[in-house]
C-alpha atoms as a PDB file:
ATOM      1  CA  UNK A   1       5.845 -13.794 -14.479  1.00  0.00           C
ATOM      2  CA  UNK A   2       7.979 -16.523 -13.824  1.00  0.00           C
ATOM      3  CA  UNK A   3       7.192 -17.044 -10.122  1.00  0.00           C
ATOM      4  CA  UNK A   4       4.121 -18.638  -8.537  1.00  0.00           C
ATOM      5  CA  UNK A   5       2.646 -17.168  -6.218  1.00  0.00           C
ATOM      6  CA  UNK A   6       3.290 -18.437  -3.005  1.00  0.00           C
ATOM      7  CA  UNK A   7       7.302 -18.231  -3.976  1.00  0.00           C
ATOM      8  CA  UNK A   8       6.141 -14.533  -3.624  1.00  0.00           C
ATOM      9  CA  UNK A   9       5.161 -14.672  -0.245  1.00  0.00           C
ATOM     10  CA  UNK A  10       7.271 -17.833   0.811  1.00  0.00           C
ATOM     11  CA  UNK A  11       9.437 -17.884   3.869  1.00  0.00           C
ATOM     12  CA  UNK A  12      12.036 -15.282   4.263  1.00  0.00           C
ATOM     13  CA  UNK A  13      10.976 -13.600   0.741  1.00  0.00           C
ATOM     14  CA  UNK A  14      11.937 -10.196   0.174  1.00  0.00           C
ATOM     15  CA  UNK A  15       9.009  -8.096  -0.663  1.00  0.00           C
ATOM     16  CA  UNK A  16       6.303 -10.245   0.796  1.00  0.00           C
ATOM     17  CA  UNK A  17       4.130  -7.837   2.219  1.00  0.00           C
ATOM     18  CA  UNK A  18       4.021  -6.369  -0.915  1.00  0.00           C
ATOM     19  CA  UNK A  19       1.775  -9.046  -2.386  1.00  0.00           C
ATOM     20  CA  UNK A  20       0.540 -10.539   1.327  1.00  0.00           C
ATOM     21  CA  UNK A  21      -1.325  -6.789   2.418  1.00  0.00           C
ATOM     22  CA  UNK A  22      -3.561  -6.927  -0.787  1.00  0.00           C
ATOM     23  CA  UNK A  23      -4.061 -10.395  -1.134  1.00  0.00           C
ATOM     24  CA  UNK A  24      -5.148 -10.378   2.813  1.00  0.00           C
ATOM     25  CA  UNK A  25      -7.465  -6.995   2.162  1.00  0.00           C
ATOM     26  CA  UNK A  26      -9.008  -8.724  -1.168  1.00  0.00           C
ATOM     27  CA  UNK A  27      -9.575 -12.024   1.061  1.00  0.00           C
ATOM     28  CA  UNK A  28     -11.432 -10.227   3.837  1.00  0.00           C
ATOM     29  CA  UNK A  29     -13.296  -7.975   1.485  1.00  0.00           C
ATOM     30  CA  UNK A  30     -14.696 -11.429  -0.357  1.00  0.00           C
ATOM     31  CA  UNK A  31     -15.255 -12.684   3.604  1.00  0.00           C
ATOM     32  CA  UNK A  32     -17.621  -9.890   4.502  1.00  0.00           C
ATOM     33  CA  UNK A  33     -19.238  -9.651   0.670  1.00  0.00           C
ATOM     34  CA  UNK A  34     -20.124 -13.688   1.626  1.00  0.00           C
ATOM     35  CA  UNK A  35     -21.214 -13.194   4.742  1.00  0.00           C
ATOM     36  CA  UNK A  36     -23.969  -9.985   3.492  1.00  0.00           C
ATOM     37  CA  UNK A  37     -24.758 -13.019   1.329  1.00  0.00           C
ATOM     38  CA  UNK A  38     -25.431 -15.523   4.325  1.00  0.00           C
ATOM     39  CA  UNK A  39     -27.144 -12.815   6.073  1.00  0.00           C
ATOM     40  CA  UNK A  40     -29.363 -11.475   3.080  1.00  0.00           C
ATOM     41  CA  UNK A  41     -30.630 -14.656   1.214  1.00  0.00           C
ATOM     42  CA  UNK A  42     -32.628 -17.327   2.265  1.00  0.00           C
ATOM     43  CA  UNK A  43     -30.974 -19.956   0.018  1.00  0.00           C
ATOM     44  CA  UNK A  44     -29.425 -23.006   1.935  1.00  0.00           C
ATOM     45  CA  UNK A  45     -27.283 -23.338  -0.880  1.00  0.00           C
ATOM     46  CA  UNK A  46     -26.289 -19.685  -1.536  1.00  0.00           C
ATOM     47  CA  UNK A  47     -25.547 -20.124   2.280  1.00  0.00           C
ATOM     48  CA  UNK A  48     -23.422 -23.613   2.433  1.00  0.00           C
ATOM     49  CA  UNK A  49     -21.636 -21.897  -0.933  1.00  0.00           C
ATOM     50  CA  UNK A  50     -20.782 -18.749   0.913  1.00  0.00           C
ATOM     51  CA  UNK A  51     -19.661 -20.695   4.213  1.00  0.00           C
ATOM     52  CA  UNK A  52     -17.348 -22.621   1.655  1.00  0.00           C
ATOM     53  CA  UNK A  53     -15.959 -19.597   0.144  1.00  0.00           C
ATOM     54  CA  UNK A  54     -15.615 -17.739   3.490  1.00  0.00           C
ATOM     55  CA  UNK A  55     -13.569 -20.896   4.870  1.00  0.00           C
ATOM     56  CA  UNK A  56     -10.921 -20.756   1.186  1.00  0.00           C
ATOM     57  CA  UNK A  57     -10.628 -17.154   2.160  1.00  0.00           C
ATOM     58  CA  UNK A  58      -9.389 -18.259   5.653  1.00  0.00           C
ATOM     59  CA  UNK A  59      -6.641 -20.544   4.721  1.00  0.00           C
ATOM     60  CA  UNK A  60      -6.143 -18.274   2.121  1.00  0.00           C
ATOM     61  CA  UNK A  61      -5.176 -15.502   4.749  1.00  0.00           C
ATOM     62  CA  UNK A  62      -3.530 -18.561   6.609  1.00  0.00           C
ATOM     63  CA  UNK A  63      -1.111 -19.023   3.468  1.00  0.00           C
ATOM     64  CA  UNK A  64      -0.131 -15.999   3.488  1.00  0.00           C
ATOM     65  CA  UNK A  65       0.700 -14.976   7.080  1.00  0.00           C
ATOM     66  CA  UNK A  66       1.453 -18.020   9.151  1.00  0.00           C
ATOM     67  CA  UNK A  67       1.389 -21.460   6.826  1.00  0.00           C
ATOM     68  CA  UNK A  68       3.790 -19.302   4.335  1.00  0.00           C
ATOM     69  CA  UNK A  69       5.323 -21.818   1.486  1.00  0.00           C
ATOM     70  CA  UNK A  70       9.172 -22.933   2.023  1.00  0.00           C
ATOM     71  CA  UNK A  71      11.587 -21.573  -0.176  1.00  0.00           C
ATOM     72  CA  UNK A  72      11.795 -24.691  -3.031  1.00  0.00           C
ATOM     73  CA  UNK A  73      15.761 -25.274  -2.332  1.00  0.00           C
ATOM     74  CA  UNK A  74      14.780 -25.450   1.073  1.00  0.00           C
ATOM     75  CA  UNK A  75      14.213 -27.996   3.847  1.00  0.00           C
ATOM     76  CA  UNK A  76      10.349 -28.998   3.846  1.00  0.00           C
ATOM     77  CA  UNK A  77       8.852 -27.473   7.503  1.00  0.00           C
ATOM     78  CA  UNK A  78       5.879 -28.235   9.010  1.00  0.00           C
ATOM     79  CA  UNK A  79       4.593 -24.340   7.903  1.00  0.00           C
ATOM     80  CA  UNK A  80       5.627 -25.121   4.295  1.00  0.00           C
ATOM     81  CA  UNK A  81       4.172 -28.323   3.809  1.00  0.00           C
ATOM     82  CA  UNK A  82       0.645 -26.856   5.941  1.00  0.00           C
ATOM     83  CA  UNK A  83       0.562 -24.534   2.853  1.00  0.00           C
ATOM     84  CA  UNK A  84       1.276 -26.755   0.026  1.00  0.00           C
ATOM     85  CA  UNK A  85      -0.512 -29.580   1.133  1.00  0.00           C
ATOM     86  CA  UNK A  86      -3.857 -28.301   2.694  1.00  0.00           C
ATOM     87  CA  UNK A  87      -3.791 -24.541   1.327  1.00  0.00           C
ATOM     88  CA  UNK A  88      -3.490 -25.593  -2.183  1.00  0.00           C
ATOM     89  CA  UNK A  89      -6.215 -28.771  -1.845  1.00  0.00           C
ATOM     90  CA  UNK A  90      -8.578 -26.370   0.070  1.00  0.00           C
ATOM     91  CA  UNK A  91      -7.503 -23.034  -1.936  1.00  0.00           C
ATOM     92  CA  UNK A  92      -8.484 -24.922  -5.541  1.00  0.00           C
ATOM     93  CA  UNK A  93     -11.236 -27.716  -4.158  1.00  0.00           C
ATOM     94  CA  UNK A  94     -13.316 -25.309  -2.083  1.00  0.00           C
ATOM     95  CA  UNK A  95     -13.986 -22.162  -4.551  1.00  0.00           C
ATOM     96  CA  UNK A  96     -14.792 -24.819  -7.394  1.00  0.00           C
ATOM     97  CA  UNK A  97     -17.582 -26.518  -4.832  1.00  0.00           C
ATOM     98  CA  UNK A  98     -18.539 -22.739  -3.668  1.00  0.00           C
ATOM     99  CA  UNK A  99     -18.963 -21.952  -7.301  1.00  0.00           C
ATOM    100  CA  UNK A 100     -20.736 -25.347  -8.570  1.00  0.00           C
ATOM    101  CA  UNK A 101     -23.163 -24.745  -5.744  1.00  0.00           C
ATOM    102  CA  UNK A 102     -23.560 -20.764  -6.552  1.00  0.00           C
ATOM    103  CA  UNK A 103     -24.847 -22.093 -10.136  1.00  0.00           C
ATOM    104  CA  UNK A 104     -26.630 -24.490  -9.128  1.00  0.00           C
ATOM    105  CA  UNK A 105     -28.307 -22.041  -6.541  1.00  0.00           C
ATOM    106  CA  UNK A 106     -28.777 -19.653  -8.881  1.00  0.00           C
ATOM    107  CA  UNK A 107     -30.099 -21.454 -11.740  1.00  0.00           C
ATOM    108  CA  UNK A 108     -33.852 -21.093 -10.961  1.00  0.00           C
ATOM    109  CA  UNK A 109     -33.792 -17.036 -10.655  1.00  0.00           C
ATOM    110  CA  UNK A 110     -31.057 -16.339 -12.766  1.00  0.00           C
ATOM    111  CA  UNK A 111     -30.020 -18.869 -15.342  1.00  0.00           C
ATOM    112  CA  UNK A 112     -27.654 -15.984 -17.048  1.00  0.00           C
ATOM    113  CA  UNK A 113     -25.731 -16.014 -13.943  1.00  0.00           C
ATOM    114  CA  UNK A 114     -25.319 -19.394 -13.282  1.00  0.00           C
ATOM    115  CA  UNK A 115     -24.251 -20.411 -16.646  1.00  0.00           C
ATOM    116  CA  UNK A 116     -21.855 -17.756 -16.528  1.00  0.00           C
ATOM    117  CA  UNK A 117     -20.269 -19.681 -13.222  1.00  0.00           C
ATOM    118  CA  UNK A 118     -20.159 -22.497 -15.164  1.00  0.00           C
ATOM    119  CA  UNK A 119     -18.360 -21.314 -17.840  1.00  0.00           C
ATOM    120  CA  UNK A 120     -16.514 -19.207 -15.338  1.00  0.00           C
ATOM    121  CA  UNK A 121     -15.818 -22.753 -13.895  1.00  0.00           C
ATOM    122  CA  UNK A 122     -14.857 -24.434 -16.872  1.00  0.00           C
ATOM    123  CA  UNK A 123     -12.146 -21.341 -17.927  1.00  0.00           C
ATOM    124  CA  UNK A 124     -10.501 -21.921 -13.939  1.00  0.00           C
ATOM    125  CA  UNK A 125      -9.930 -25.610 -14.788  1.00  0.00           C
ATOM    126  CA  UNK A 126      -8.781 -24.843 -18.398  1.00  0.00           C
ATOM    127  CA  UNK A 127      -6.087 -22.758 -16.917  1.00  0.00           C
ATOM    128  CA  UNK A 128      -6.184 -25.144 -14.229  1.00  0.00           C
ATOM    129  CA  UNK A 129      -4.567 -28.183 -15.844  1.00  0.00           C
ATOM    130  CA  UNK A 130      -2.686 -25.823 -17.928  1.00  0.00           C
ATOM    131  CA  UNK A 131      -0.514 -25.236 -14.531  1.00  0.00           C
ATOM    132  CA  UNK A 132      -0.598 -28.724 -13.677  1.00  0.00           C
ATOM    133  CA  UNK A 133       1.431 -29.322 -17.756  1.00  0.00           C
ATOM    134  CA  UNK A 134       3.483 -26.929 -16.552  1.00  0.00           C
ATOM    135  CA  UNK A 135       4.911 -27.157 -13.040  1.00  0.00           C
ATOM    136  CA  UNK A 136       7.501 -29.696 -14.593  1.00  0.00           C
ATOM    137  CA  UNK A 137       8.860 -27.227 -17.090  1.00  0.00           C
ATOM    138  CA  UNK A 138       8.698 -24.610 -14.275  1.00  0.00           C
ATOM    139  CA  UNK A 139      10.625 -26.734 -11.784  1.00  0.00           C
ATOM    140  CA  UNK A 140      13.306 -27.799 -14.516  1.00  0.00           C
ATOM    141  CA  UNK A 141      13.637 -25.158 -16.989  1.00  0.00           C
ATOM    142  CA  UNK A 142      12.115 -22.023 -14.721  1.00  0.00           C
ATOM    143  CA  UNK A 143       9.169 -21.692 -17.719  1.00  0.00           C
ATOM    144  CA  UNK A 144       8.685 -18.089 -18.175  1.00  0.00           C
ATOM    145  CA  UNK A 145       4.878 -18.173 -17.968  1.00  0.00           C
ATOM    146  CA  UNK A 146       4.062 -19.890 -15.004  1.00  0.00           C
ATOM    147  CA  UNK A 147       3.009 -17.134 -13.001  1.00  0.00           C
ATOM    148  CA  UNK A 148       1.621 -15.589 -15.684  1.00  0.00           C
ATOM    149  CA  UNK A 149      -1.162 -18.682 -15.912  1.00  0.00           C
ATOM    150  CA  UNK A 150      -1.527 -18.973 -11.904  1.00  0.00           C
ATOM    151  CA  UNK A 151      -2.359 -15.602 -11.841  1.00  0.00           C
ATOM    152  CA  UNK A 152      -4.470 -15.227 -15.188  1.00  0.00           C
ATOM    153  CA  UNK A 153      -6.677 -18.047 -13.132  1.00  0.00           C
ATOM    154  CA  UNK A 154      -7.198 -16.267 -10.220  1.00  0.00           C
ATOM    155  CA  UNK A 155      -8.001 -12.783 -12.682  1.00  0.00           C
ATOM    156  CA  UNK A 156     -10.670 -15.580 -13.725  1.00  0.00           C
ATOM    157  CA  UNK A 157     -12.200 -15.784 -10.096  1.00  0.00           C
ATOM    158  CA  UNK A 158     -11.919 -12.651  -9.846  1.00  0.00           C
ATOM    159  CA  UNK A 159     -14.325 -11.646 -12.645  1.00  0.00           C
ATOM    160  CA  UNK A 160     -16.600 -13.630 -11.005  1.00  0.00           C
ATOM    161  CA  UNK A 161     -16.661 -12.483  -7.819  1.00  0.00           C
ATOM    162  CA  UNK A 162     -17.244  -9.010  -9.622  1.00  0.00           C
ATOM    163  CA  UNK A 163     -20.325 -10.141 -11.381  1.00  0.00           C
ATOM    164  CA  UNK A 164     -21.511 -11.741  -8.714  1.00  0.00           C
ATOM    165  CA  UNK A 165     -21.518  -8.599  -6.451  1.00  0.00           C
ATOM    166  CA  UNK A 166     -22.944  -6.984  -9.658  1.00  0.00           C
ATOM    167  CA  UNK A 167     -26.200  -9.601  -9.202  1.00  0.00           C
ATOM    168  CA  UNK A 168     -26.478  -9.211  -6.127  1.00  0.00           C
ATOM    169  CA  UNK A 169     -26.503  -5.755  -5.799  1.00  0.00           C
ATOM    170  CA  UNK A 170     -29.468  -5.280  -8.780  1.00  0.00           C
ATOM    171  CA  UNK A 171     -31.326  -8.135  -7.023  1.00  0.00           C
ATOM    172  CA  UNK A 172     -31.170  -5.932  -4.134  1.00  0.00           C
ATOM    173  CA  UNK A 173     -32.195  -2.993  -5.407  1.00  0.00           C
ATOM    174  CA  UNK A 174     -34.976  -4.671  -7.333  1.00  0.00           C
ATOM    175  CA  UNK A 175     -38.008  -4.421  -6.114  1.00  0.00           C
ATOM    176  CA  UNK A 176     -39.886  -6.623  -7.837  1.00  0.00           C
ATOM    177  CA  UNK A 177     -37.460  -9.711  -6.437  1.00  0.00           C
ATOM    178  CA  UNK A 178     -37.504 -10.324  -3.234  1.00  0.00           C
ATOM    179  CA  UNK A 179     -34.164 -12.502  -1.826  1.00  0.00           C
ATOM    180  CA  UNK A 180     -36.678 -14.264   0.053  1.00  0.00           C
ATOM    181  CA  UNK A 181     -36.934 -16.063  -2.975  1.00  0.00           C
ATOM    182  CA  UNK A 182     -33.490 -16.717  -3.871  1.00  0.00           C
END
């Protein structure tokens, strides 16, 4: 609870693989859901969305295997400050875009679904700036929760991507909608 998570996959950890297998399974699982989506709808925006989420999932992998984060006592590297420095801009900046354009997108067809991504949206930067007040207190005092609020965000995302696949799946089998028109 204490750690964030890329100390838990950082250079030289102990049980990395532990946490990098799933994380790298979940990331290509959300890579091929997006690209059914590119293939399926018609949507430029469902499409530039997906494109956006496929390329977080990326450097996501990225951050994980290769661009792993430095341990903090440590010497910055050029692999270390890769992940910190484009994996976190691109791994918060690009799934908030994705998910403002998925609302957007979605709002003429299903306006349930897209204000659910916004709210969806809203909770991610809740918890968001929530981290942000506390990576001093995690850096001087080791706060006890920090972890615990990284990961409750990306639980958030999660969700989402859940529901989503939910949507999509009903639109799917619907008959009556055709994803020509979403």
């Amino acid at each position: 609870m204490t750690n964030a998570v890329s100390e838990l996959t950082e250079t030289g950890a102990k049980y990395v693989l532990v946490l990098a297998i799933p994380y790298c399974i979940w990331d290509i699982l959300i890579i091929l859901f997006f690209t059914g989506v590119i293939i399926t709808f018609k949507s430029t925006i469902l499409r530039i969305a997906s494109v956006l989420m496929i390329i977080t999932c990326i450097v996501g992998i990225l951050g994980y295997t290769i661009f792993t984060m430095d341990p903090i006592v440590a010497a910055p590297t050029f692999k270390g400050t890769f992940h910190v420095v484009y994996g976190t801009t691109l791994g918060i900046l690009l799934p908030l875009v994705s998910m403002i354009l998925f609302g957007i997108g979605l709002w003429k067809n299903s306006r349930k679904t897209s204000i659910y991504t916004f709210i969806t949206i809203i909770f991610i930067l809740l918890f968001g700036i929530l981290i942000s007040l506390a990576t001093p207190l995690f850096l001087v005092h080791k706060f006890h929760y920090f972890g615990l609020l990284e990961i409750s965000t990306m639980l958030i995302a999660y969700q989402w991507f859940i529901g989503l696949s939910i949507l999509f799946l009903r639109i799917s089998r619907n008959e009556k909608m055709n994803s020509k028109h979403i």
